[in-house]
N, C-alpha and C. Protein backbone atom coordinates (compact mmCIF):
# COMPACT_ATOMS: atom_id res chain seq x y z
N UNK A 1 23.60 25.54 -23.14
CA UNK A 1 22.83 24.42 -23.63
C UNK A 1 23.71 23.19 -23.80
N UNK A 2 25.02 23.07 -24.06
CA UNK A 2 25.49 22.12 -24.69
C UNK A 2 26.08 21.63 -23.06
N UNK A 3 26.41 22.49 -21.96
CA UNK A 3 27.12 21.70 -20.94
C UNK A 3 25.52 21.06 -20.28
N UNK A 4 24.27 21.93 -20.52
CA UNK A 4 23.52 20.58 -19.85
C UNK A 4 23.59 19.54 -20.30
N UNK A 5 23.76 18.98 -21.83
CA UNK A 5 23.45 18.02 -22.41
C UNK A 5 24.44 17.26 -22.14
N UNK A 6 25.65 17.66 -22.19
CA UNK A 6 26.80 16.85 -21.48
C UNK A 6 26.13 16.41 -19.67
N UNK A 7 25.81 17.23 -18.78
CA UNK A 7 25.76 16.57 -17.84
C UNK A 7 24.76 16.10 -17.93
N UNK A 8 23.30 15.56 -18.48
CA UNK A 8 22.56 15.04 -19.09
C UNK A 8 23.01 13.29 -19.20
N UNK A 9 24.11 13.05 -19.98
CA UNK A 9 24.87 11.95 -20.42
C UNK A 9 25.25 11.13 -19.02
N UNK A 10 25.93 12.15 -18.27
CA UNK A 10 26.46 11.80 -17.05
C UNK A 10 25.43 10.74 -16.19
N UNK A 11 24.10 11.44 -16.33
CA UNK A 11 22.66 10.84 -15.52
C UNK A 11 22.63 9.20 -16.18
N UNK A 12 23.14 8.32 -15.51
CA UNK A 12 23.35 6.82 -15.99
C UNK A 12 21.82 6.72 -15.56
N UNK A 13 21.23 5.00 -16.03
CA UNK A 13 19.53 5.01 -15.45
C UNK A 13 19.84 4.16 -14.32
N UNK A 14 20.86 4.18 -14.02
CA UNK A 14 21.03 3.77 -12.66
C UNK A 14 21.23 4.80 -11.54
N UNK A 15 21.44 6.02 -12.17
CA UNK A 15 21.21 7.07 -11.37
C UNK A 15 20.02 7.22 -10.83
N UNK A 16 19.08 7.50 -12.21
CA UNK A 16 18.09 7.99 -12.34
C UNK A 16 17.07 7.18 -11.36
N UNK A 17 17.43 6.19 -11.60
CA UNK A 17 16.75 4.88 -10.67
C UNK A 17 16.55 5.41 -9.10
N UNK A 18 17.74 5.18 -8.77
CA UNK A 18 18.08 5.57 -7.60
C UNK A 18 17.79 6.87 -7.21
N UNK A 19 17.53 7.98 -7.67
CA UNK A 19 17.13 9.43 -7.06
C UNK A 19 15.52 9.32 -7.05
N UNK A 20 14.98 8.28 -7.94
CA UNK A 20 13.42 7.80 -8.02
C UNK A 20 13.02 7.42 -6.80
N UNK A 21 13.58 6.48 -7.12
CA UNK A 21 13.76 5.09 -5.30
C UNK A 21 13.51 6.48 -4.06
N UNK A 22 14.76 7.15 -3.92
CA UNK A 22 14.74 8.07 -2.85
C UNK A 22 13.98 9.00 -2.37
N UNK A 23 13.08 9.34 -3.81
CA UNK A 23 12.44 10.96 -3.31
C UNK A 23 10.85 9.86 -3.16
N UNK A 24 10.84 9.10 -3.67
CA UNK A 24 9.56 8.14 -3.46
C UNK A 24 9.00 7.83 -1.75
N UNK A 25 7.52 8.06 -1.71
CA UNK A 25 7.22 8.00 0.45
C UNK A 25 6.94 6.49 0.09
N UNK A 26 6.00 6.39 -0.74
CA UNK A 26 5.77 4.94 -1.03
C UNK A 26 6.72 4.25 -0.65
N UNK A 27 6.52 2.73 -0.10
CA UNK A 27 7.61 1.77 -0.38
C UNK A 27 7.49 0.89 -1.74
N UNK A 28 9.10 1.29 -2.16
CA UNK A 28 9.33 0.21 -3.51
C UNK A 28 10.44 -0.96 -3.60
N UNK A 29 9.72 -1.79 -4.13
CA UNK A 29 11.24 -3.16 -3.87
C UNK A 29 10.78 -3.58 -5.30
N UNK A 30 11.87 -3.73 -6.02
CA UNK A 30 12.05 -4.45 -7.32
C UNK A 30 12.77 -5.80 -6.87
N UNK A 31 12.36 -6.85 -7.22
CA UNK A 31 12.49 -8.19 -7.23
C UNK A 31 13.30 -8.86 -8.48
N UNK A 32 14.09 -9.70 -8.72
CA UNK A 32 14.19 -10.18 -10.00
C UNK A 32 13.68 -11.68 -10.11
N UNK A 33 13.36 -12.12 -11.29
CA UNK A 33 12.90 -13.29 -11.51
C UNK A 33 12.66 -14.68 -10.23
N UNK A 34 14.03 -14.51 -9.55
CA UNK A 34 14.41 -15.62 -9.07
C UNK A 34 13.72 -14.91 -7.57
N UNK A 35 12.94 -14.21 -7.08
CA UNK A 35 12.64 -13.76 -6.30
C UNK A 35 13.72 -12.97 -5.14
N UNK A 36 14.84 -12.48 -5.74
CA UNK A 36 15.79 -11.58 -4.89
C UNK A 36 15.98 -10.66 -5.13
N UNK A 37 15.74 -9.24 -3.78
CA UNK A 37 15.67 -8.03 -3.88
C UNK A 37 16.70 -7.47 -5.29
N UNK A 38 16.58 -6.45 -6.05
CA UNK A 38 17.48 -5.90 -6.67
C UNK A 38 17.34 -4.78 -6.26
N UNK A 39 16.41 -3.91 -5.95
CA UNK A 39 16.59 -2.85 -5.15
C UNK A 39 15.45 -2.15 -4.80
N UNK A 40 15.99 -1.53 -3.91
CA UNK A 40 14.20 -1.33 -2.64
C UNK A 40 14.52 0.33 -1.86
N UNK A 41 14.02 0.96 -1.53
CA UNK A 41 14.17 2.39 -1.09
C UNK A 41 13.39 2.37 0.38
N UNK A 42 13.83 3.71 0.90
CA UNK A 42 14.58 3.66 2.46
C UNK A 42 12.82 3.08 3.19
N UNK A 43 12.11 3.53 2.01
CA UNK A 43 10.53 3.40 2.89
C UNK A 43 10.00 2.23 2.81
N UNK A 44 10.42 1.15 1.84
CA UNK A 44 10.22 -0.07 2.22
C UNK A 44 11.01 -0.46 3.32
N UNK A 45 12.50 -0.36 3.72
CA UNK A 45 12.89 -0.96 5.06
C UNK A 45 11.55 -0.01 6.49
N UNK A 46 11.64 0.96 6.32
CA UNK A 46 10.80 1.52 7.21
C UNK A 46 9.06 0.63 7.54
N UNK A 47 8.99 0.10 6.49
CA UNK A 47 7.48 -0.41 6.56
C UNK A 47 7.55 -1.37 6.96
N UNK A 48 8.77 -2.15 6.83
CA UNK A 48 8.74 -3.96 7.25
C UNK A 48 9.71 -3.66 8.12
N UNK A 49 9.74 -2.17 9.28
CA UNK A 49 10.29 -2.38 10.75
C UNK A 49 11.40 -2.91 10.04
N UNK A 50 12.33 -2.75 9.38
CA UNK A 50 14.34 -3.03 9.15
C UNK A 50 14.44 -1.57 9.38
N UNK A 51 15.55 -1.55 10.43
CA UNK A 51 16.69 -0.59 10.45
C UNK A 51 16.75 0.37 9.28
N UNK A 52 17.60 -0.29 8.16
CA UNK A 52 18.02 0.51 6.77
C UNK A 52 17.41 -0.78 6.05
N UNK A 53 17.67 0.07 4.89
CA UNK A 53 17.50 -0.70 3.54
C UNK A 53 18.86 -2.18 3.44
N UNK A 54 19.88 -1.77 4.12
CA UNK A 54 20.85 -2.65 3.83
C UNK A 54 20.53 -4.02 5.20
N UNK A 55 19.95 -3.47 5.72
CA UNK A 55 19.59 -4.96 6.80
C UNK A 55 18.26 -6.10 6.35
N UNK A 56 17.85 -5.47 5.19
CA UNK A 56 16.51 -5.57 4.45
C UNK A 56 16.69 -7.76 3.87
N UNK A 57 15.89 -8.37 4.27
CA UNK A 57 16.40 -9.88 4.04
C UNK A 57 15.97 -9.23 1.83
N UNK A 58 16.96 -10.53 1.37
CA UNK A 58 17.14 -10.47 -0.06
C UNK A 58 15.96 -10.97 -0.99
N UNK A 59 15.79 -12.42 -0.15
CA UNK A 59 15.65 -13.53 -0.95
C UNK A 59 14.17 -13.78 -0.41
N UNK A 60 13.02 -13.74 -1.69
CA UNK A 60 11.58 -13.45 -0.43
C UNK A 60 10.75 -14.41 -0.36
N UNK A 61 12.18 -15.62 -0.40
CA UNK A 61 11.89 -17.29 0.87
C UNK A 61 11.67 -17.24 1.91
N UNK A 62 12.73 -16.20 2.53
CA UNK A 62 12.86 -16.16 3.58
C UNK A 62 11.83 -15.23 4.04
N UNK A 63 11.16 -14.37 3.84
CA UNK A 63 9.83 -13.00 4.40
C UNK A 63 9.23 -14.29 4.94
N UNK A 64 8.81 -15.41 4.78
CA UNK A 64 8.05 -16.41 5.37
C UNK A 64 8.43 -16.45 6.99
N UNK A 65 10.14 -16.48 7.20
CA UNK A 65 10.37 -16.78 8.28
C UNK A 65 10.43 -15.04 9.27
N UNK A 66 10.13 -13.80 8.92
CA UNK A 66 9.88 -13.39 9.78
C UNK A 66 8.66 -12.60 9.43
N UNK A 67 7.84 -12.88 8.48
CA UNK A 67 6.48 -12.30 8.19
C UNK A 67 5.24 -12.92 8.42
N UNK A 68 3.95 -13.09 8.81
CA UNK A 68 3.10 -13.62 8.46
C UNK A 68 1.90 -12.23 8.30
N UNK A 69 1.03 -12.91 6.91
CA UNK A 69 0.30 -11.74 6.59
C UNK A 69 -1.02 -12.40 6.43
N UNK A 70 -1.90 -11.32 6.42
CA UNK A 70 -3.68 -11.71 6.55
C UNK A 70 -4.75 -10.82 5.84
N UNK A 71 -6.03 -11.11 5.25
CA UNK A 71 -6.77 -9.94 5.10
C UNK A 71 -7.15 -9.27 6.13
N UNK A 72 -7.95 -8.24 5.88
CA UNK A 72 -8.10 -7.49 7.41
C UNK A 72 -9.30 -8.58 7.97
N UNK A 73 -9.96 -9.31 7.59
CA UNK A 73 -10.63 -9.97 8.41
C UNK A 73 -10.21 -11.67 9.13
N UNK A 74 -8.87 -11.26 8.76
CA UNK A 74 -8.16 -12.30 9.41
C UNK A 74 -7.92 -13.50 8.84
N UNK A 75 -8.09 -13.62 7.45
CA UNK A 75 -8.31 -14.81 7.00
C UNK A 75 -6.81 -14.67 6.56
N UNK A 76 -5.98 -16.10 6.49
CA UNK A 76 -4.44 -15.92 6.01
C UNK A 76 -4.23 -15.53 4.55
N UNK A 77 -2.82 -14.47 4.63
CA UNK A 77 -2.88 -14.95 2.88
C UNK A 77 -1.42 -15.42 3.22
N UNK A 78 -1.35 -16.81 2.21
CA UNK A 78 -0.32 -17.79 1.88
C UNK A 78 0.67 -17.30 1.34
N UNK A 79 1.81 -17.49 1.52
CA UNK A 79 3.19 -16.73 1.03
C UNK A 79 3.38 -16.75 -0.99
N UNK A 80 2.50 -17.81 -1.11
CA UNK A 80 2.32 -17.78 -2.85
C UNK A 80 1.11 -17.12 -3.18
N UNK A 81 0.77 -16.19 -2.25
CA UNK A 81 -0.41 -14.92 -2.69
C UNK A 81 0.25 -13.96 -1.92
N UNK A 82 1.41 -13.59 -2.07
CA UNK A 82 1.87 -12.12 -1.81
C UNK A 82 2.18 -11.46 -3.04
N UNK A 83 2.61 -10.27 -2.56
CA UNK A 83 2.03 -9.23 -4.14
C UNK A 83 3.42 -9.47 -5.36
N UNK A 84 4.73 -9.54 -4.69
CA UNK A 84 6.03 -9.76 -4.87
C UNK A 84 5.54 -11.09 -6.31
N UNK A 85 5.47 -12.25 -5.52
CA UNK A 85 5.21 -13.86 -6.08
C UNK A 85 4.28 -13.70 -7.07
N UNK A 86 3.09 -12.92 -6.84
CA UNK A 86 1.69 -13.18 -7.53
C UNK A 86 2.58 -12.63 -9.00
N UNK A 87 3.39 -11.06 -8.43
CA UNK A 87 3.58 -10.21 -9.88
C UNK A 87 5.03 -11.53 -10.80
N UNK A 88 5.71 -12.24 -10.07
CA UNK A 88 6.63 -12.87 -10.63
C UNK A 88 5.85 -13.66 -11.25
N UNK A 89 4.07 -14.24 -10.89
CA UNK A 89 3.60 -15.52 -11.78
C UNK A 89 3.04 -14.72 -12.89
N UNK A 90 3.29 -13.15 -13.14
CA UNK A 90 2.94 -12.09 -14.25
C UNK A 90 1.29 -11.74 -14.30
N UNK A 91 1.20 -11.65 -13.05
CA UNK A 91 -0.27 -10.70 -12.49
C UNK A 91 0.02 -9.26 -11.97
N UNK A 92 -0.45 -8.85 -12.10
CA UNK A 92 -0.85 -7.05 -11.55
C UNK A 92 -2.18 -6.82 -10.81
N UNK A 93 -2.00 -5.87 -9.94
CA UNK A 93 -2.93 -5.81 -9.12
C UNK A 93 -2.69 -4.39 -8.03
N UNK A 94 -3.70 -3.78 -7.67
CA UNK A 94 -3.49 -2.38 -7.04
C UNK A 94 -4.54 -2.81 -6.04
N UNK A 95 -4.07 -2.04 -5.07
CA UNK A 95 -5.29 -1.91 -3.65
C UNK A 95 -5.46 -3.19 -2.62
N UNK A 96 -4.32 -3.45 -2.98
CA UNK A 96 -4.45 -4.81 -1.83
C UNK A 96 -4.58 -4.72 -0.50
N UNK A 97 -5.08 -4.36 0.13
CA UNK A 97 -5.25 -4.04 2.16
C UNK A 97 -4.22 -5.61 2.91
N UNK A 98 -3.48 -5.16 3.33
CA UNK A 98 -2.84 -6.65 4.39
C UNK A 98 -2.77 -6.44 5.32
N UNK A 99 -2.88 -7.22 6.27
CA UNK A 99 -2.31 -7.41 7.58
C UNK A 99 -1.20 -7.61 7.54
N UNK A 100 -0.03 -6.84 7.92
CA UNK A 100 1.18 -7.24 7.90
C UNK A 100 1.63 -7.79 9.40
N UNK A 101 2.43 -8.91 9.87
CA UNK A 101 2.95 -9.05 11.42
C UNK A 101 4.60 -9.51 11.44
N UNK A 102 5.52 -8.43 12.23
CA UNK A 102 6.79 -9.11 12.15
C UNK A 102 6.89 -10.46 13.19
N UNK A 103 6.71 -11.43 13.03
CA UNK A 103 6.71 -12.75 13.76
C UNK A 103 7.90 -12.38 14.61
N UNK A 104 8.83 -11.59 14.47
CA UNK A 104 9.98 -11.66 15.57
C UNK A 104 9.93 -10.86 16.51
N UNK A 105 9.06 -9.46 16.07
CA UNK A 105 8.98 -8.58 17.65
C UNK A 105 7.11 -8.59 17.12
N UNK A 106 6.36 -9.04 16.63
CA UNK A 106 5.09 -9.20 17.24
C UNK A 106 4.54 -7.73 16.82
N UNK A 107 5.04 -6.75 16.19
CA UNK A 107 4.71 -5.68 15.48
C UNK A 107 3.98 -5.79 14.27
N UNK A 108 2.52 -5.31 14.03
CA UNK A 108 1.47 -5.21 13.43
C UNK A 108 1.24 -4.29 12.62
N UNK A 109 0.57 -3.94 11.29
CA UNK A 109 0.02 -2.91 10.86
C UNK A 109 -0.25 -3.40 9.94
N UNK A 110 -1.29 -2.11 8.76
CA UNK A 110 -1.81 -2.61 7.52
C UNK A 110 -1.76 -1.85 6.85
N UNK A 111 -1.04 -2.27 5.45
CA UNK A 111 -0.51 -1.64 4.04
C UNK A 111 -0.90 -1.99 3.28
N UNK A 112 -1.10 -1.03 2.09
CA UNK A 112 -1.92 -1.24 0.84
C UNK A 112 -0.98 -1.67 -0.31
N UNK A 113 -1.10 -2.55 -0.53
CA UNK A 113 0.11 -2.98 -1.55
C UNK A 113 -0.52 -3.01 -3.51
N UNK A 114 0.61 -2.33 -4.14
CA UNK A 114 0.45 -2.93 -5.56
C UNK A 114 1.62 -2.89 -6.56
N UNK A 115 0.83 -3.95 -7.58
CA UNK A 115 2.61 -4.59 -7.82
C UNK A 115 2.06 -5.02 -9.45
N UNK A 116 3.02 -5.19 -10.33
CA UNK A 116 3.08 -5.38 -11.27
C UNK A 116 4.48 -5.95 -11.48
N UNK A 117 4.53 -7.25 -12.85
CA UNK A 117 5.39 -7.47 -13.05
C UNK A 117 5.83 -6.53 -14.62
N UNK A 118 7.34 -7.23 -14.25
CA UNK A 118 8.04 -6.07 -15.81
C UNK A 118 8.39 -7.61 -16.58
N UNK A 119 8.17 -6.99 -18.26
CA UNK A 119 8.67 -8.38 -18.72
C UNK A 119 9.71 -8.16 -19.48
N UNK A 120 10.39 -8.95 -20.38
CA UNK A 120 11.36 -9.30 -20.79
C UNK A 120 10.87 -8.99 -22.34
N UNK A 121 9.71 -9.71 -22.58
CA UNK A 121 9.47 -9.58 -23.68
C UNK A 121 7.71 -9.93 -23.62
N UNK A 122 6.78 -9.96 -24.10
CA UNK A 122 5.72 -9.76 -24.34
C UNK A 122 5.00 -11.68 -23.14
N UNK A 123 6.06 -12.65 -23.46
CA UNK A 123 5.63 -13.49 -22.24
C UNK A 123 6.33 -13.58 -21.21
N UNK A 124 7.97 -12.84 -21.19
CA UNK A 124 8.72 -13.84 -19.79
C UNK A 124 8.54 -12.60 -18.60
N UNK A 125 8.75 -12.74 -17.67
CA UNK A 125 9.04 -12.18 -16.64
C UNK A 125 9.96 -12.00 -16.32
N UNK A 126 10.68 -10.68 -16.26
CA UNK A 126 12.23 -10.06 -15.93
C UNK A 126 12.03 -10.03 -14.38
N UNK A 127 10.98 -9.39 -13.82
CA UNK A 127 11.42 -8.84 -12.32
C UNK A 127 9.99 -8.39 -12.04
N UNK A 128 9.47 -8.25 -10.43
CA UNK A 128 8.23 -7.75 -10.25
C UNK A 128 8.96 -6.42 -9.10
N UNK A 129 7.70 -5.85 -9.56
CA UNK A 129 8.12 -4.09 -8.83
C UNK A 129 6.35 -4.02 -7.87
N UNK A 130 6.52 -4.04 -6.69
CA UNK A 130 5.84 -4.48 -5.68
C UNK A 130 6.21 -2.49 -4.68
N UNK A 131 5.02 -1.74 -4.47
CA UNK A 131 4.82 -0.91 -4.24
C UNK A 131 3.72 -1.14 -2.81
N UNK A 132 4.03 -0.55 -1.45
CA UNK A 132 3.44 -0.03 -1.10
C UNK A 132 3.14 0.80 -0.18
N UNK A 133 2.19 1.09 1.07
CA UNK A 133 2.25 2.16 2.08
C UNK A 133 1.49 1.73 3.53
N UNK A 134 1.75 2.12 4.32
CA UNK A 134 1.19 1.91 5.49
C UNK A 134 -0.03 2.57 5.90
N UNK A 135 -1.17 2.27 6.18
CA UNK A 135 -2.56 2.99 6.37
C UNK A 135 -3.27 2.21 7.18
N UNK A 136 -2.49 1.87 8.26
CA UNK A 136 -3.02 1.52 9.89
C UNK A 136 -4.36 2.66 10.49
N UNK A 137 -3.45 3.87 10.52
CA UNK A 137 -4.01 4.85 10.95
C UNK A 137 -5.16 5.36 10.39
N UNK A 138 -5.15 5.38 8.78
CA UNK A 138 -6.41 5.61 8.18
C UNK A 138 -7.34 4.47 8.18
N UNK A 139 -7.11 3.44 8.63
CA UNK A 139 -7.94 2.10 8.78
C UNK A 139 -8.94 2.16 10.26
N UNK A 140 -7.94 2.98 11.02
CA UNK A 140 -8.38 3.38 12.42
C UNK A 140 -9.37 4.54 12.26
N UNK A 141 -9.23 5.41 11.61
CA UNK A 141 -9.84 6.26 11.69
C UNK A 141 -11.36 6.44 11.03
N UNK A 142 -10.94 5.51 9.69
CA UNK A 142 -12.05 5.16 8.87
C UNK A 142 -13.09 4.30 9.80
N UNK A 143 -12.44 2.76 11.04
CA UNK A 143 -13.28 2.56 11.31
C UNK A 143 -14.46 3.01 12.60
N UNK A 144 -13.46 4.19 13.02
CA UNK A 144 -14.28 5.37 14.21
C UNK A 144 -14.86 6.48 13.40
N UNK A 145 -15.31 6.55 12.38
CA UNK A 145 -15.84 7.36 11.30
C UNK A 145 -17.08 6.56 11.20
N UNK A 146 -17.00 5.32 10.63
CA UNK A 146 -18.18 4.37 10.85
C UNK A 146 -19.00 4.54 12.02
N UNK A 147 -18.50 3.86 13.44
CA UNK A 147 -19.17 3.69 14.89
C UNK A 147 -19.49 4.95 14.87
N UNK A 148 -18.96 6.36 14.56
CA UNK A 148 -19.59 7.19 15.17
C UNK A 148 -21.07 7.89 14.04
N UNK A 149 -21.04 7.29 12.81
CA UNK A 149 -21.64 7.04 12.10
C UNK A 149 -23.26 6.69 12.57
N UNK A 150 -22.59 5.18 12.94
CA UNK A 150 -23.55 4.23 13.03
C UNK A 150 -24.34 4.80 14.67
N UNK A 151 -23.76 5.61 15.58
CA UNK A 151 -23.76 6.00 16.69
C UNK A 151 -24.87 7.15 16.28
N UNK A 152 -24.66 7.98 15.19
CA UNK A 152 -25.73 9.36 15.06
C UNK A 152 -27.02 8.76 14.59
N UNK A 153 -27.01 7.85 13.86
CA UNK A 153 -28.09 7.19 12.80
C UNK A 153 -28.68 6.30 14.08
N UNK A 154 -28.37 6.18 15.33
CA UNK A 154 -29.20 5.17 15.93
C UNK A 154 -29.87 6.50 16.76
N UNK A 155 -29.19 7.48 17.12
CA UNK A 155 -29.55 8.78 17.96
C UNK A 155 -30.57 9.51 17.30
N UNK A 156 -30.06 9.26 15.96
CA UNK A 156 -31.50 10.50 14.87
C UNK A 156 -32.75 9.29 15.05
N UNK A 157 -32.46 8.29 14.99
CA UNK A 157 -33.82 7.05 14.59
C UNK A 157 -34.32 7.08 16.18
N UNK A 158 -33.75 7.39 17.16
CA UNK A 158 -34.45 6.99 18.58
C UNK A 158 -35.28 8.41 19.16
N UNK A 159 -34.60 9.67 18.66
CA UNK A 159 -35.62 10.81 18.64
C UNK A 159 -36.70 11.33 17.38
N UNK A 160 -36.31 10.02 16.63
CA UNK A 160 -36.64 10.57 15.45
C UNK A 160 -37.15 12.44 14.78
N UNK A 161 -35.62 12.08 14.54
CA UNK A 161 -35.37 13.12 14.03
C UNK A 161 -34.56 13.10 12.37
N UNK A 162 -34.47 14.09 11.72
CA UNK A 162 -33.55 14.37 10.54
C UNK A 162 -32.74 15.20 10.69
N UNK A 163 -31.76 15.29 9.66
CA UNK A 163 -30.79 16.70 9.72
C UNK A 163 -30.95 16.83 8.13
N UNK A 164 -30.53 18.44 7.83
CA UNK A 164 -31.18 18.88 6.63
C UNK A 164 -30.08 20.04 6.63
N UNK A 165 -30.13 20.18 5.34
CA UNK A 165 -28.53 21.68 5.60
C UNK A 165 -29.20 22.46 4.33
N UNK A 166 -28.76 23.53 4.06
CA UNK A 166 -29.00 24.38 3.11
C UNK A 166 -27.52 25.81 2.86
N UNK A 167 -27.42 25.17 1.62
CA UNK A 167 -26.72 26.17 0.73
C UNK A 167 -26.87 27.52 0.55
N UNK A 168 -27.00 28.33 1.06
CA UNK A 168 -27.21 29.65 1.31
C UNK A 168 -26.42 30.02 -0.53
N UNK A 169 -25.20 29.90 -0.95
CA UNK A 169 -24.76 30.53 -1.92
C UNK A 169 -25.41 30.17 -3.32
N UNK A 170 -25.45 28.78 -3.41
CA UNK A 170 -26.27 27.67 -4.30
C UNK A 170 -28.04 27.72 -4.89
N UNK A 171 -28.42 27.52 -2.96
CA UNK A 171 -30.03 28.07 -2.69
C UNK A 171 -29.95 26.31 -3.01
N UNK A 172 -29.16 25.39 -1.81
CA UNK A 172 -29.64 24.14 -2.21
C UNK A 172 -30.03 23.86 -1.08
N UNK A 173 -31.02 22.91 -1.23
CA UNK A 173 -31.59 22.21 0.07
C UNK A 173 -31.11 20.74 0.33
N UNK A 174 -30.35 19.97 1.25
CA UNK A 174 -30.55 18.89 1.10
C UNK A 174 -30.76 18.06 2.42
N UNK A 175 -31.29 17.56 2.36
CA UNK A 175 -31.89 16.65 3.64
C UNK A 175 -31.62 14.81 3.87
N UNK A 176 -32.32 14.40 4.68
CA UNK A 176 -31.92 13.17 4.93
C UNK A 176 -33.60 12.42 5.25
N UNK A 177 -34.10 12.03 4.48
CA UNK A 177 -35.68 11.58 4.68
C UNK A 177 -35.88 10.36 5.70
N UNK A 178 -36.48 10.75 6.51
CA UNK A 178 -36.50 9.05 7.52
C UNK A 178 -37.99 8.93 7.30
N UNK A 179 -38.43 7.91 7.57
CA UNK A 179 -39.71 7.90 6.94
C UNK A 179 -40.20 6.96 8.62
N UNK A 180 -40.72 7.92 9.40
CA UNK A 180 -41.18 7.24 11.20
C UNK A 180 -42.04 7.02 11.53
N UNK A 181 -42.50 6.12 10.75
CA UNK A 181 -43.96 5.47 10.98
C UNK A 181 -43.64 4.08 11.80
């Protein structure tokens, strides 16, 4: 008992930080006040297409010059509505969908971002901690889930027909009422 507690001591929270950062899929970048990285883990360089974490730009003036971002319906969002900036003006916010584009190789996708700032004290802002993940693929899939959706519902309405299932274990019935008059 007593040598865990000794190596216990050893665990600085800068350790602790850092084995967080690492085992994390999410991408995380902590920001400080002045808007420069303080530290970010391997899956944020992976999401914004950098090499490593150490090729990762600092200062997130510069994300302007090789980022431009959008809602998914294309409308821009302005570099003083990214999740980083918004959490430094001491907003929080989860579920953000973006268009992300690296302006330098023309590489696309869309991540769900959320971010909160940390404060100092009950008004200042120490640093914003900006979280997120890539869900291109589930965006793709969700929207061929739809068409093929929208594809059965035009097929049931043109034979008019229903589909109806039943619970054999339950004894439930449930159906889909079209009304084909």
């Amino acid at each position: 008992m007593v040598a865990c507690l000794r190596s216990a001591r050893l665990v600085t929270p800068a350790i602790k930080l850092e084995a967080v950062l690492a085992a994390m899929q999410d991408s995380v970048a902590i920001f400080d006040r002045q808007g420069i990285l303080v530290d970010i883990n391997d899956a944020f360089a992976a999401l914004h297409r950098f090499k490593s974490k150490h090729d990762c730009i600092r200062a997130i003036d510069e994300y302007a010059r090789f980022f431009s971002t959008s809602h998914l319906d294309g409308t821009p969002i302005l570099q003083q509505d990214w999740p980083a900036i918004r959490a430094l003006h001491g907003e929080s916010g989860s579920n953000l969908e973006m268009r992300v584009r690296r302006t330098d190789t023309n590489d696309e996708w869309i991540a769900l971002y959320n971010f909160a700032p940390s404060h100092v004290n009950s008004e200042e802002v120490a640093a914003a901690v900006v979280s997120a993940r890539e869900i291109t693929d589930a965006k793709k899939n969700e929207e061929q889930l739809q068409n093929l959706s929208s594809r059965l519902h035009l097929a049931l309405s043109a034979a008019k027909l229903g589909v109806w299932e039943w619970d054999i274990l339950n004894n439930k019935l449930t159906w889909d009422y079209r009304d084909w008059e």
